[in-house]
C-alpha atoms as a PDB file:
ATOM      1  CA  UNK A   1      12.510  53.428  -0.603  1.00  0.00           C
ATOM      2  CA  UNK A   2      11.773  50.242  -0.532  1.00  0.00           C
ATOM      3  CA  UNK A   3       8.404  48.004   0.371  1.00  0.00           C
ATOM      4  CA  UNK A   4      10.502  46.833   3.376  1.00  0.00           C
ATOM      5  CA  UNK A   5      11.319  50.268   4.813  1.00  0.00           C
ATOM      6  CA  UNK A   6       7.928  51.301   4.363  1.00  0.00           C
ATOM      7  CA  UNK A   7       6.583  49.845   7.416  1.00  0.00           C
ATOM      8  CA  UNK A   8       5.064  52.392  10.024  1.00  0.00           C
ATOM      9  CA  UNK A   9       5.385  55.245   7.659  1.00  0.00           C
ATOM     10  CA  UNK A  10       2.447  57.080   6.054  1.00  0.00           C
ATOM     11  CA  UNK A  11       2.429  59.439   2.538  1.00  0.00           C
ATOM     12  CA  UNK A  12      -0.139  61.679   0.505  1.00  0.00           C
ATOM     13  CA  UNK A  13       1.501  59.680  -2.667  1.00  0.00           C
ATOM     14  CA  UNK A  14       3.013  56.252  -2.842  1.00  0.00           C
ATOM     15  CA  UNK A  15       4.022  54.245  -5.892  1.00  0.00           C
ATOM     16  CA  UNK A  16       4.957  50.848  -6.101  1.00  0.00           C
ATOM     17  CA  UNK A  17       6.989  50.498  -9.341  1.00  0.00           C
ATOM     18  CA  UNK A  18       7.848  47.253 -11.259  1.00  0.00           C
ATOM     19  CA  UNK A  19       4.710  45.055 -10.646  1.00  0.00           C
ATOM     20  CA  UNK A  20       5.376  42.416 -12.794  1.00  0.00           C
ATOM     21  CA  UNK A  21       4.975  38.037 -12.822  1.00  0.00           C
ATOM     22  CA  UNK A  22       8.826  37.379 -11.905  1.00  0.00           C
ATOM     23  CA  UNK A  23       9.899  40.478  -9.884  1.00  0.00           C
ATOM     24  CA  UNK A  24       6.573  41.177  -7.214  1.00  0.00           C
ATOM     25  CA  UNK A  25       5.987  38.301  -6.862  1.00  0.00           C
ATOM     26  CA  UNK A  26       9.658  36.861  -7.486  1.00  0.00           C
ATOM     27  CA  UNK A  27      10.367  33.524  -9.294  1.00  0.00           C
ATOM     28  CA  UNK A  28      10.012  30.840  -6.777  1.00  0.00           C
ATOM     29  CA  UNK A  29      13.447  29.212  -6.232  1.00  0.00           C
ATOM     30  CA  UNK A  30      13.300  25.608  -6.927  1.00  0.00           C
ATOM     31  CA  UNK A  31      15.751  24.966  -4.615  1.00  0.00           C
ATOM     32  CA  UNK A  32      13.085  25.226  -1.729  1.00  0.00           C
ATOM     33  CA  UNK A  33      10.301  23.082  -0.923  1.00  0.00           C
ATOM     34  CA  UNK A  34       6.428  23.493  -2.218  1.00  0.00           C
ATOM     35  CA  UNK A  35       6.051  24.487   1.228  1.00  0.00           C
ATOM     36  CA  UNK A  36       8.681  27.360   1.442  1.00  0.00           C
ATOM     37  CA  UNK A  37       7.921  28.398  -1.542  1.00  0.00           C
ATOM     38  CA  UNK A  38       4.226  29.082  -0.737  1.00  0.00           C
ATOM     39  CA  UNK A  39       5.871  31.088   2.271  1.00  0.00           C
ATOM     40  CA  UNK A  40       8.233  32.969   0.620  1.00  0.00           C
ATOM     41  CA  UNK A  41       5.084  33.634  -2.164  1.00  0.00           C
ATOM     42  CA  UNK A  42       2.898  34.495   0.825  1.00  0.00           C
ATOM     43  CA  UNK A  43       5.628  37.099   2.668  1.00  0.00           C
ATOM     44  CA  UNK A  44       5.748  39.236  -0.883  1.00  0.00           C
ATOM     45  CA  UNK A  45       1.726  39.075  -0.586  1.00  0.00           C
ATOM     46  CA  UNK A  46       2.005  40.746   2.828  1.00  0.00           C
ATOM     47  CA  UNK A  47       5.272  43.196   1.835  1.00  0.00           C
ATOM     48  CA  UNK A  48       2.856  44.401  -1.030  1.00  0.00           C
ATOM     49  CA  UNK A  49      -0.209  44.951   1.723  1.00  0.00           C
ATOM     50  CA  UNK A  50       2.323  46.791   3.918  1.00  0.00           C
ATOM     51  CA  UNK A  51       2.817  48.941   0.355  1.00  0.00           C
ATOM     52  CA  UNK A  52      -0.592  49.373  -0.093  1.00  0.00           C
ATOM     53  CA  UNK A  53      -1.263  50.742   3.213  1.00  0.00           C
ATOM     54  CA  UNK A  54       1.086  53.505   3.381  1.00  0.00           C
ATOM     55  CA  UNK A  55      -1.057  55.859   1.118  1.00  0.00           C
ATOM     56  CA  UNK A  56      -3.068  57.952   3.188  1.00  0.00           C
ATOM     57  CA  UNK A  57      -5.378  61.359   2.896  1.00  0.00           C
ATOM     58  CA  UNK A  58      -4.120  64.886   4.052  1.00  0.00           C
ATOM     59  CA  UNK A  59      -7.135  66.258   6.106  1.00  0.00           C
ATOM     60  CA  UNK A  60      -5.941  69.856   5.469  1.00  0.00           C
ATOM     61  CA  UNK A  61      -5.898  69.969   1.988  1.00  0.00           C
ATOM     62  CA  UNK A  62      -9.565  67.914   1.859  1.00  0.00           C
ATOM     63  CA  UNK A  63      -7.430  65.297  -0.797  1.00  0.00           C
ATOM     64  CA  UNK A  64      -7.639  61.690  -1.258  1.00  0.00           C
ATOM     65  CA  UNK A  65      -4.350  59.845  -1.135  1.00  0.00           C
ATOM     66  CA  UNK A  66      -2.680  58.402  -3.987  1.00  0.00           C
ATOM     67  CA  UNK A  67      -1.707  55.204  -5.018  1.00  0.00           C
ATOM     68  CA  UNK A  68      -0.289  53.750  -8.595  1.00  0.00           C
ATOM     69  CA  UNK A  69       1.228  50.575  -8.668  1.00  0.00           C
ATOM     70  CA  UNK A  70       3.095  50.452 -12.180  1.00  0.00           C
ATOM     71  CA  UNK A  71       4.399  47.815 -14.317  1.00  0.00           C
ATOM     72  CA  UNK A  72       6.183  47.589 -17.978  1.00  0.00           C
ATOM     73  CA  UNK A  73       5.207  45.559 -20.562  1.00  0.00           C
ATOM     74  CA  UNK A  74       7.562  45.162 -22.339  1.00  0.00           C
ATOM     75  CA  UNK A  75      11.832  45.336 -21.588  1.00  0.00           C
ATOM     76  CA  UNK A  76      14.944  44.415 -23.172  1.00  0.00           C
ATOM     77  CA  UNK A  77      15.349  40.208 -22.895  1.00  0.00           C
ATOM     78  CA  UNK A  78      18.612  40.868 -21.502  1.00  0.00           C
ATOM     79  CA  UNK A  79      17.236  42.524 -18.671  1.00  0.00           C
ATOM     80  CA  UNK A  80      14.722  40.754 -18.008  1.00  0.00           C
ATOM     81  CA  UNK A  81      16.906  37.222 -18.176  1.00  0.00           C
ATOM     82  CA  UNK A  82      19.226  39.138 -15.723  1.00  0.00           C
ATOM     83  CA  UNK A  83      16.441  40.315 -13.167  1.00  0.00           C
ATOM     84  CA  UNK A  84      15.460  36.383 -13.077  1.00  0.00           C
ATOM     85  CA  UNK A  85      11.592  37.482 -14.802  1.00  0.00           C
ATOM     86  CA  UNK A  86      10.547  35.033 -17.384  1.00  0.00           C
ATOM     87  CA  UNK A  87       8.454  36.399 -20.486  1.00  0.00           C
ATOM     88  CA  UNK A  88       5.574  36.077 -21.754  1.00  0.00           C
ATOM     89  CA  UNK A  89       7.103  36.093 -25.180  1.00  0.00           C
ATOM     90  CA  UNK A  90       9.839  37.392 -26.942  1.00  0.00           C
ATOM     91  CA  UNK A  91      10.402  39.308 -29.983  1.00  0.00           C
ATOM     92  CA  UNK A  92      14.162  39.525 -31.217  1.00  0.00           C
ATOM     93  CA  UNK A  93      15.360  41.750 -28.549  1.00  0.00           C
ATOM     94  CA  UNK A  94      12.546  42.821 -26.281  1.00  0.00           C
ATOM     95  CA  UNK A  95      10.825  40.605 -23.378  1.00  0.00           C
ATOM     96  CA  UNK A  96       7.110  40.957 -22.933  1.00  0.00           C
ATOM     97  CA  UNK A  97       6.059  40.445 -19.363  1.00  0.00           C
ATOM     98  CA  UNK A  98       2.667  40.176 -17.047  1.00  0.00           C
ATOM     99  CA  UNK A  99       1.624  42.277 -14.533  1.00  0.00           C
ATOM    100  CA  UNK A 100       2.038  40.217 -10.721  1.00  0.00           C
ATOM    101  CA  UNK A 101      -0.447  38.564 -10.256  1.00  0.00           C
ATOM    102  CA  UNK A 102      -0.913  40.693  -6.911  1.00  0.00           C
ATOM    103  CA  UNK A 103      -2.871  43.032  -9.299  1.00  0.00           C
ATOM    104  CA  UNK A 104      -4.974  40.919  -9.867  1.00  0.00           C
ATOM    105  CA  UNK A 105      -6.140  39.470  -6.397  1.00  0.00           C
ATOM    106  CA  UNK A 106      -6.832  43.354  -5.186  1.00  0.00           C
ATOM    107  CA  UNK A 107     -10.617  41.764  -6.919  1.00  0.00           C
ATOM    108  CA  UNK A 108     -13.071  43.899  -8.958  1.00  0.00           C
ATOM    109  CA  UNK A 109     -13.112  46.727  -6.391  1.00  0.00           C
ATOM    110  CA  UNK A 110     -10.115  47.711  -7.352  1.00  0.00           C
ATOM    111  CA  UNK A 111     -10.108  50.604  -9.348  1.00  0.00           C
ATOM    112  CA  UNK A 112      -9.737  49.742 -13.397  1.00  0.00           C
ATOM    113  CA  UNK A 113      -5.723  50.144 -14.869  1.00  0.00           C
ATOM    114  CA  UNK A 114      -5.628  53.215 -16.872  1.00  0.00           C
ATOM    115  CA  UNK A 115      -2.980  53.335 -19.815  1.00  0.00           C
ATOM    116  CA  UNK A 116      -0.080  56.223 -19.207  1.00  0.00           C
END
């Protein structure tokens, strides 16, 4: 499902997948103003929130909900030239990326990435 069609809807688990600089948030297009870009930059920063919301606690089974918000680090170059996402670096083949910079605006209450 997408962040989109999450709106209104509620689950135990959610998982936002592909959090990386390029895709959440997307490359600004440079065919748009500083001014739309900051909007269009500002409507991913609320699609994320709408995300982030949907995870909520199942009173019957006494459980928190869950919420992981993933990212790669590293993918092939050809995908990532394709998906529009611009590297951090490249080796031969592969694309190294950053995590969106969403991640890091959730602050220091967040709780700390954990390596899968």
């Amino acid at each position: 499902m997408s962040l989109h069609k999450s709106k209104g809807l509620i689950s135990p688990v959610v998982v936002i997948a592909g959090c990386i600089e390029g895709l959440l948030p997307a490359a600004p297009d440079p065919d748009k103003s500083p001014q739309e870009q900051q909007a269009d930059l500002e409507e991913q920063r609320r699609l994320l929130y709408v995300g982030l919301t949907r995870v909520k606690a199942v009173p019957e089974s006494n459980q928190p909900g869950v919420l992981l918000l993933t990212y790669s680090r590293s993918m092939t170059l050809a995908d990532a030239m394709q998906s529009g996402i611009r590297p951090a670096r490249v080796s031969y083949a592969d694309a190294f990326v950053n995590a969106s910079r969403f991640i890091r605006e959730l602050g220091p209450s967040a709780p700390p990435p954990r390596a899968g």
